[in-house]
Protein backbone atom coordinates (compact mmCIF):
# COMPACT_ATOMS: atom_id res chain seq x y z
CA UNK A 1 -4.17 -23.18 3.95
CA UNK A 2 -7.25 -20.19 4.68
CA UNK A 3 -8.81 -19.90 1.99
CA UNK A 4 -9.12 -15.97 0.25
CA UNK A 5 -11.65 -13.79 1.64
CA UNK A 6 -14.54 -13.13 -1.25
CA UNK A 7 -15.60 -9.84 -1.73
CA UNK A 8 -18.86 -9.71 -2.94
CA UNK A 9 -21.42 -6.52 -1.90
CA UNK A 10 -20.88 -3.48 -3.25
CA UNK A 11 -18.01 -4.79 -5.15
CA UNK A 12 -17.43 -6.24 -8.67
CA UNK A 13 -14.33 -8.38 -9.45
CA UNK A 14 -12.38 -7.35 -11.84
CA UNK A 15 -9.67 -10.29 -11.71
CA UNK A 16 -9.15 -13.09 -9.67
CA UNK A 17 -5.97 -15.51 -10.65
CA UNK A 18 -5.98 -19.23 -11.78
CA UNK A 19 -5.77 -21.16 -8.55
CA UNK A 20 -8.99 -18.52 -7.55
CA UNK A 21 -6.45 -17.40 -4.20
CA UNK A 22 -5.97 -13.36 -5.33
CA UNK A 23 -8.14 -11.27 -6.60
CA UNK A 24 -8.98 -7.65 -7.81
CA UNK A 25 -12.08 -5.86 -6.60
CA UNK A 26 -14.10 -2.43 -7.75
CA UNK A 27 -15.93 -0.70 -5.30
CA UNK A 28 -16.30 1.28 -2.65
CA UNK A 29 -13.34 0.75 0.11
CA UNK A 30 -15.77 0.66 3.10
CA UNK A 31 -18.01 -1.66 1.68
CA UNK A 32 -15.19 -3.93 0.70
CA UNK A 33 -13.79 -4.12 3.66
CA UNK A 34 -17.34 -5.22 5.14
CA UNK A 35 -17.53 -7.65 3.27
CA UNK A 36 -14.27 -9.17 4.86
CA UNK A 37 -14.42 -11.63 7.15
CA UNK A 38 -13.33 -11.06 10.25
CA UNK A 39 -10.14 -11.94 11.25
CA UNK A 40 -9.20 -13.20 7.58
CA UNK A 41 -6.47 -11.19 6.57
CA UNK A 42 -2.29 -11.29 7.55
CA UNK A 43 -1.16 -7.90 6.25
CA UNK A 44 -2.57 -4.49 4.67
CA UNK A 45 -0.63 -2.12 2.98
CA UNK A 46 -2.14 0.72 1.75
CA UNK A 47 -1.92 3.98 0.23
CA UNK A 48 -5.04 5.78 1.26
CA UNK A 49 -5.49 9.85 -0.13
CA UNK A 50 -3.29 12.06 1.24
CA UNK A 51 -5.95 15.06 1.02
CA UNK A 52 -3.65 17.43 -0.95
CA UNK A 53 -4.93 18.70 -3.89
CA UNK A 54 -5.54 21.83 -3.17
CA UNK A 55 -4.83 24.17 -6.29
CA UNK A 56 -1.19 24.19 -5.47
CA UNK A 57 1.26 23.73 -8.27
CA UNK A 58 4.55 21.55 -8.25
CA UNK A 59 7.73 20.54 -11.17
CA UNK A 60 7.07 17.33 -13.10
CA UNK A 61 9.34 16.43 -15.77
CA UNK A 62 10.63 20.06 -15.73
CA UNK A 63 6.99 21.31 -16.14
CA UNK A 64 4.87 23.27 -13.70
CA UNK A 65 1.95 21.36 -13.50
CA UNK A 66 -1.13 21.45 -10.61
CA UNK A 67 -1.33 19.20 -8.17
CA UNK A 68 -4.63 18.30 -7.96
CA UNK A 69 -4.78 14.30 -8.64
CA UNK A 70 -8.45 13.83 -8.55
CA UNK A 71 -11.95 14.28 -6.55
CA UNK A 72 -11.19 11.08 -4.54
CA UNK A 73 -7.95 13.94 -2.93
CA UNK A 74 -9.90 16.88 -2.30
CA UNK A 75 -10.35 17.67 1.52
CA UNK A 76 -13.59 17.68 3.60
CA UNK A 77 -11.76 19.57 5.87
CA UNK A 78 -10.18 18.50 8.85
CA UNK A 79 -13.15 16.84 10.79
CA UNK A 80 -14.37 14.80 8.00
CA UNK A 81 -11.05 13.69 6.88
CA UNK A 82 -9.94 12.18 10.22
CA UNK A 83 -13.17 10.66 10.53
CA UNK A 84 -12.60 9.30 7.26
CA UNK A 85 -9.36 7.84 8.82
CA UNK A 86 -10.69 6.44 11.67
CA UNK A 87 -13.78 4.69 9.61
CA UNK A 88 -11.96 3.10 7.78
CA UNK A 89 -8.86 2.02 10.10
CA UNK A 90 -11.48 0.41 12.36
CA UNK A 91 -12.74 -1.52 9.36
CA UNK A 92 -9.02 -2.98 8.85
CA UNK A 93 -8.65 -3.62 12.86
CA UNK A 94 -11.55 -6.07 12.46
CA UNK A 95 -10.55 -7.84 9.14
CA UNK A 96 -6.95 -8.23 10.41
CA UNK A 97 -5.86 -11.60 12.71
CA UNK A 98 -4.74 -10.60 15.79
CA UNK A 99 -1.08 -11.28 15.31
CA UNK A 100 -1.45 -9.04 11.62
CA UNK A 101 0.07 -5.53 11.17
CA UNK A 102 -0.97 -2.81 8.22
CA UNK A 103 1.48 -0.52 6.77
CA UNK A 104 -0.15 2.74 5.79
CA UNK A 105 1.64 5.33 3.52
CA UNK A 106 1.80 9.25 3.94
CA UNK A 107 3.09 12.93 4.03
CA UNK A 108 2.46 15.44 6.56
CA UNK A 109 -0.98 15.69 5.24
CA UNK A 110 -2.22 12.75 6.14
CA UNK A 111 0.04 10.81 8.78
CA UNK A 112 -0.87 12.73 11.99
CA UNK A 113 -4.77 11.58 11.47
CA UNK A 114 -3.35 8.13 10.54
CA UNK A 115 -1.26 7.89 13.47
CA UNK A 116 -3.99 9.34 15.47
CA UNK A 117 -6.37 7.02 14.56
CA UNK A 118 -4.36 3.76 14.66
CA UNK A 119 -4.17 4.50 18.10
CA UNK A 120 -7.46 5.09 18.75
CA UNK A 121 -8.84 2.04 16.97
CA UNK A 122 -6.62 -0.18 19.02
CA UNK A 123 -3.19 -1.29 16.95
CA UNK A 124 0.34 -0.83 18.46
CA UNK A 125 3.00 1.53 16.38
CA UNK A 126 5.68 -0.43 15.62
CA UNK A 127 8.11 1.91 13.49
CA UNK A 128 7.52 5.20 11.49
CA UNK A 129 9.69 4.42 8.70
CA UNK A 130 10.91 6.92 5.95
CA UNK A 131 11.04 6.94 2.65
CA UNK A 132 13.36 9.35 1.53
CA UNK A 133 13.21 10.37 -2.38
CA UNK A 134 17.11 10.64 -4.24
CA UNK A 135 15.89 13.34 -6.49
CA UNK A 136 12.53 15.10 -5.62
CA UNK A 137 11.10 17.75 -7.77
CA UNK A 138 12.40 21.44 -6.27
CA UNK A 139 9.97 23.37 -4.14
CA UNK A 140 8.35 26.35 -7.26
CA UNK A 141 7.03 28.88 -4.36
CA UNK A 142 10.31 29.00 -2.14
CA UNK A 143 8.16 29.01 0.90
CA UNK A 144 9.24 25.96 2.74
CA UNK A 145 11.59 23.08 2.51
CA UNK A 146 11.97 20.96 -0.53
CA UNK A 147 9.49 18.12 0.19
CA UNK A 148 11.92 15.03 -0.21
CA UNK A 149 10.39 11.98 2.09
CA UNK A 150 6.61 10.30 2.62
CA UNK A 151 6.25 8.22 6.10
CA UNK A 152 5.31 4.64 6.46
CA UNK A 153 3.78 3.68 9.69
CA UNK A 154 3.65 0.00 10.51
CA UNK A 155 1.67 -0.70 13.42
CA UNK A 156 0.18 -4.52 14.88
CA UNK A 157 -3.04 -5.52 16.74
CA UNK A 158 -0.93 -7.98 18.68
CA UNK A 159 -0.35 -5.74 22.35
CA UNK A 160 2.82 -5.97 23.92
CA UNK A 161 3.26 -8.50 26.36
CA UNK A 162 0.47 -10.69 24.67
CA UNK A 163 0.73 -14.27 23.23
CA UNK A 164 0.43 -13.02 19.63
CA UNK A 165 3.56 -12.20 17.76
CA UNK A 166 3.05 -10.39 14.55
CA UNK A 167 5.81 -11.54 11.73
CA UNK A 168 9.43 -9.61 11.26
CA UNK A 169 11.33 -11.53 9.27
CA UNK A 170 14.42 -9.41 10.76
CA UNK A 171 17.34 -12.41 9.64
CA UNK A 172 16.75 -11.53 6.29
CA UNK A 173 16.19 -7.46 6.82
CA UNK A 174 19.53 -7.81 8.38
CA UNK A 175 21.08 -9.66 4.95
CA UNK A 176 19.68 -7.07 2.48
CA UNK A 177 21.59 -4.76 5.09
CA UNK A 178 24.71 -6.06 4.72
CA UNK A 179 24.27 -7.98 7.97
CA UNK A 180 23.57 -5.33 10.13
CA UNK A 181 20.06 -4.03 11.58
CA UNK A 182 17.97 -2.38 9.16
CA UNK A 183 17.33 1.06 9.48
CA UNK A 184 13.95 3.41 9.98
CA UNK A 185 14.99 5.85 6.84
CA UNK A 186 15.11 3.96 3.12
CA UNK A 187 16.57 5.63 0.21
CA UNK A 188 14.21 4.69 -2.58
CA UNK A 189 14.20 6.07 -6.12
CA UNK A 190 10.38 6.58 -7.15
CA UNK A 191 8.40 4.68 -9.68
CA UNK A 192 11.04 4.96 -12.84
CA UNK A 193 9.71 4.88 -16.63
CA UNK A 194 9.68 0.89 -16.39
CA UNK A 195 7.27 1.00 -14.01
CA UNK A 196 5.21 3.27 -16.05
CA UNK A 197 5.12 2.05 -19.11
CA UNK A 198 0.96 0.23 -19.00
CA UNK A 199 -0.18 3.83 -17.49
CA UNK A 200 0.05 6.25 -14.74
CA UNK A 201 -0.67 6.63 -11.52
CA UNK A 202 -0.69 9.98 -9.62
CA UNK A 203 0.74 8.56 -6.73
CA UNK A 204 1.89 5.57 -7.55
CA UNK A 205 4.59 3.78 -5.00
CA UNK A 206 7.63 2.21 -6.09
CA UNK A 207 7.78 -1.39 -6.25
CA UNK A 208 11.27 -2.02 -4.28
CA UNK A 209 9.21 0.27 -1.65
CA UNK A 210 6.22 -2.04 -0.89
CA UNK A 211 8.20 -5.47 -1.40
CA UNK A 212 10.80 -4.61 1.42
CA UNK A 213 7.58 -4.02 3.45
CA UNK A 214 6.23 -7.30 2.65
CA UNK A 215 9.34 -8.82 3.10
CA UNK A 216 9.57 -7.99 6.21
CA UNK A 217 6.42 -8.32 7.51
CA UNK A 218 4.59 -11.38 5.94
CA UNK A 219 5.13 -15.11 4.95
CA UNK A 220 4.96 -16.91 1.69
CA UNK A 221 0.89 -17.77 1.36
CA UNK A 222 0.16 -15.21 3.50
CA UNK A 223 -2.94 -12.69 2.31
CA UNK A 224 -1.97 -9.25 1.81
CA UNK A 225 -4.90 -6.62 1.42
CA UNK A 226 -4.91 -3.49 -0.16
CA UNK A 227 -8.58 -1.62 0.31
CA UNK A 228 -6.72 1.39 -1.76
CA UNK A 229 -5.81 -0.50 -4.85
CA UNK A 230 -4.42 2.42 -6.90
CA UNK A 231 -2.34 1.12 -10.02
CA UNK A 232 -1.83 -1.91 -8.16
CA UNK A 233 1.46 -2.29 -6.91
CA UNK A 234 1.02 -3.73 -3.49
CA UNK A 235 -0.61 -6.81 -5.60
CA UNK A 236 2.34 -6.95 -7.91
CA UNK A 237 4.83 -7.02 -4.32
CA UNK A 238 2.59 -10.06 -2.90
CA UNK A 239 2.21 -11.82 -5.64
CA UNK A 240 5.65 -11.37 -6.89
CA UNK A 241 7.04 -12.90 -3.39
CA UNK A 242 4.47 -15.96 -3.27
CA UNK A 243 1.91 -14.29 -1.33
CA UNK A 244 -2.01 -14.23 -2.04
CA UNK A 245 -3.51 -10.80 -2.37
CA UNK A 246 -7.12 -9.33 -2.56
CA UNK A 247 -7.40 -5.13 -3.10
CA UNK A 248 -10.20 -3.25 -4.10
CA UNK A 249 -10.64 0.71 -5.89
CA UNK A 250 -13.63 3.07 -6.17
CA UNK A 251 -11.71 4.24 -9.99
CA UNK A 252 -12.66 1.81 -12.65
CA UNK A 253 -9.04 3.14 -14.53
CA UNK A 254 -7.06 2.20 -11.60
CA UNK A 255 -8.24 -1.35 -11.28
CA UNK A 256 -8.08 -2.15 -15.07
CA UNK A 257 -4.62 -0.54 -14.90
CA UNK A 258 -3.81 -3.07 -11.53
CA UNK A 259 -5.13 -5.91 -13.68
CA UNK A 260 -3.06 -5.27 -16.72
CA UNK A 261 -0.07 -4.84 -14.86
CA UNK A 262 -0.40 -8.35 -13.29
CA UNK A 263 -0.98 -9.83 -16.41
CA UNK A 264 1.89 -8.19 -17.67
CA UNK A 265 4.12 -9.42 -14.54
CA UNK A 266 2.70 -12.73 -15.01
CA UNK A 267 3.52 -13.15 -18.75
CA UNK A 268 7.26 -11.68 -18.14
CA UNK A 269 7.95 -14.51 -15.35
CA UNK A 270 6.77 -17.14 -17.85
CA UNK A 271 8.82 -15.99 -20.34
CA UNK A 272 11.63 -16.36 -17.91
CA UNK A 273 10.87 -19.46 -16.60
CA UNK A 274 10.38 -20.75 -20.17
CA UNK A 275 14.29 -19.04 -21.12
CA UNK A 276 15.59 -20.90 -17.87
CA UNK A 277 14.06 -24.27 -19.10
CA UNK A 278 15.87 -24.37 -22.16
């Protein structure tokens, strides 16, 4: 079995599990991913910023509230922001093995540079999968439609027609489908209370989102990498289905919220096991 890539310049770890396989990293994403090795990594799923805080306002919990979720989601404007994209894409094209694939999160803000980019660092599209929300919060300025989905692109650097075949596990998409082919549009509810209880993430993904993607697209030992930690969630997916994991966050909150969440996880399935074994 590969051993985990370290992280070590520019980054600090913040937790790394017993067997010393996963691990939690704070730092600057680009640098992190430098200090990849090549070719090291089966998977990334990320959820990079979606560049929308603009002074807008939107309904949470009932409330109006602004959403603005931080510095790291301001815009550079259009330019910058796809060059941001396409930085740090072609930093995950080189950590990736050829046969990998990345799944990257987004709305309309975002995606078209992602897609863009993908493209022009080299990976193959593979689906544009949505994630469509049961109960969104209404649309306050009555301008547009009510914003109810977020797009998942999954793309592989494995070309068509080459030797390397990237993982889709599609017998058992096909079983959680009721035996018949999965479909591109998921019906997901978001993050519930439950998975909000340690602290909160502004845009914090639903756990039954990013495990279907793993399940789908990666192996048990595999290393999934997530260079936009967040509150941690694409570790909890990995780890929770027997895969290694190493992610990484700029926000020293985020990562200590990550870290306590696996902990959290990790006590909860011991308890379990511990109930099962008497």
């Amino acid at each position: 079995m590969q051993d985990i890539p370290l992280a070590t310049p520019g980054c600090s770890i913040r937790w790394r599990s017993a067997d010393g396989q996963s691990s939690l990293y704070e730092g600057d994403a680009f640098a992190f991913l430098d200090s990849l090795a090549a070719s090291s990594v089966d998977c990334i799923w990320t959820d990079p910023p979606y560049r929308l805080s603009n002074g807008g306002i939107t309904c949470s919990s009932g409330k109006m509230v602004r959403v603005d979720k931080g510095p790291w989601d301001f815009s550079d404007g259009l330019s910058k922001d796809h060059l941001f994209n396409t930085r740090w894409i072609a930093k995950c094209y080189r950590v990736l093995k050829p046969n990998a694939t990345i799944w990257i999160s987004g709305t309309v803000h975002v995606y078209l540079s992602v897609g863009m980019a993908l493209l022009s660092e080299g990976f193959r599209i593979l689906n544009d999968v949505i994630w469509e929300k049961p109960c969104p919060p209404p649309n306050l300025g009555r301008r547009c439609f009510t914003h109810s989905t977020e797009l998942l692109l999954w793309a592989t650097k494995a070309q068509k027609g080459s030797r390397e075949r990237y993982t889709f596990n599609y017998d058992q998409m096909c079983a959680e489908n009721g035996g018949r082919q999965m479909r591109t549009v998921w019906r997901i509810s978001p993050p519930g209370q439950e998975e909000k209880t340690l602290g909160r993430h502004p845009t914090q993904k639903p756990l039954a989102l990013v495990a279907r993607c793993l399940r789908a697209s990666t192996k048990p030992d595999d290393i999934v990498c997530d260079p936009f930690l967040g509150s941690g969630t694409a570790a909890l997916a990995a780890l929770g289905l027997g895969r290694r994991f190493i992610g990484c966050d700029s926000n020293a909150e985020f990562v200590s919220l990550a870290k306590v969440r696996i902990l959290e996880s990790q006590i909860q399935q011991s308890g379990f096991r511990n109930k099962d074994a008497r």
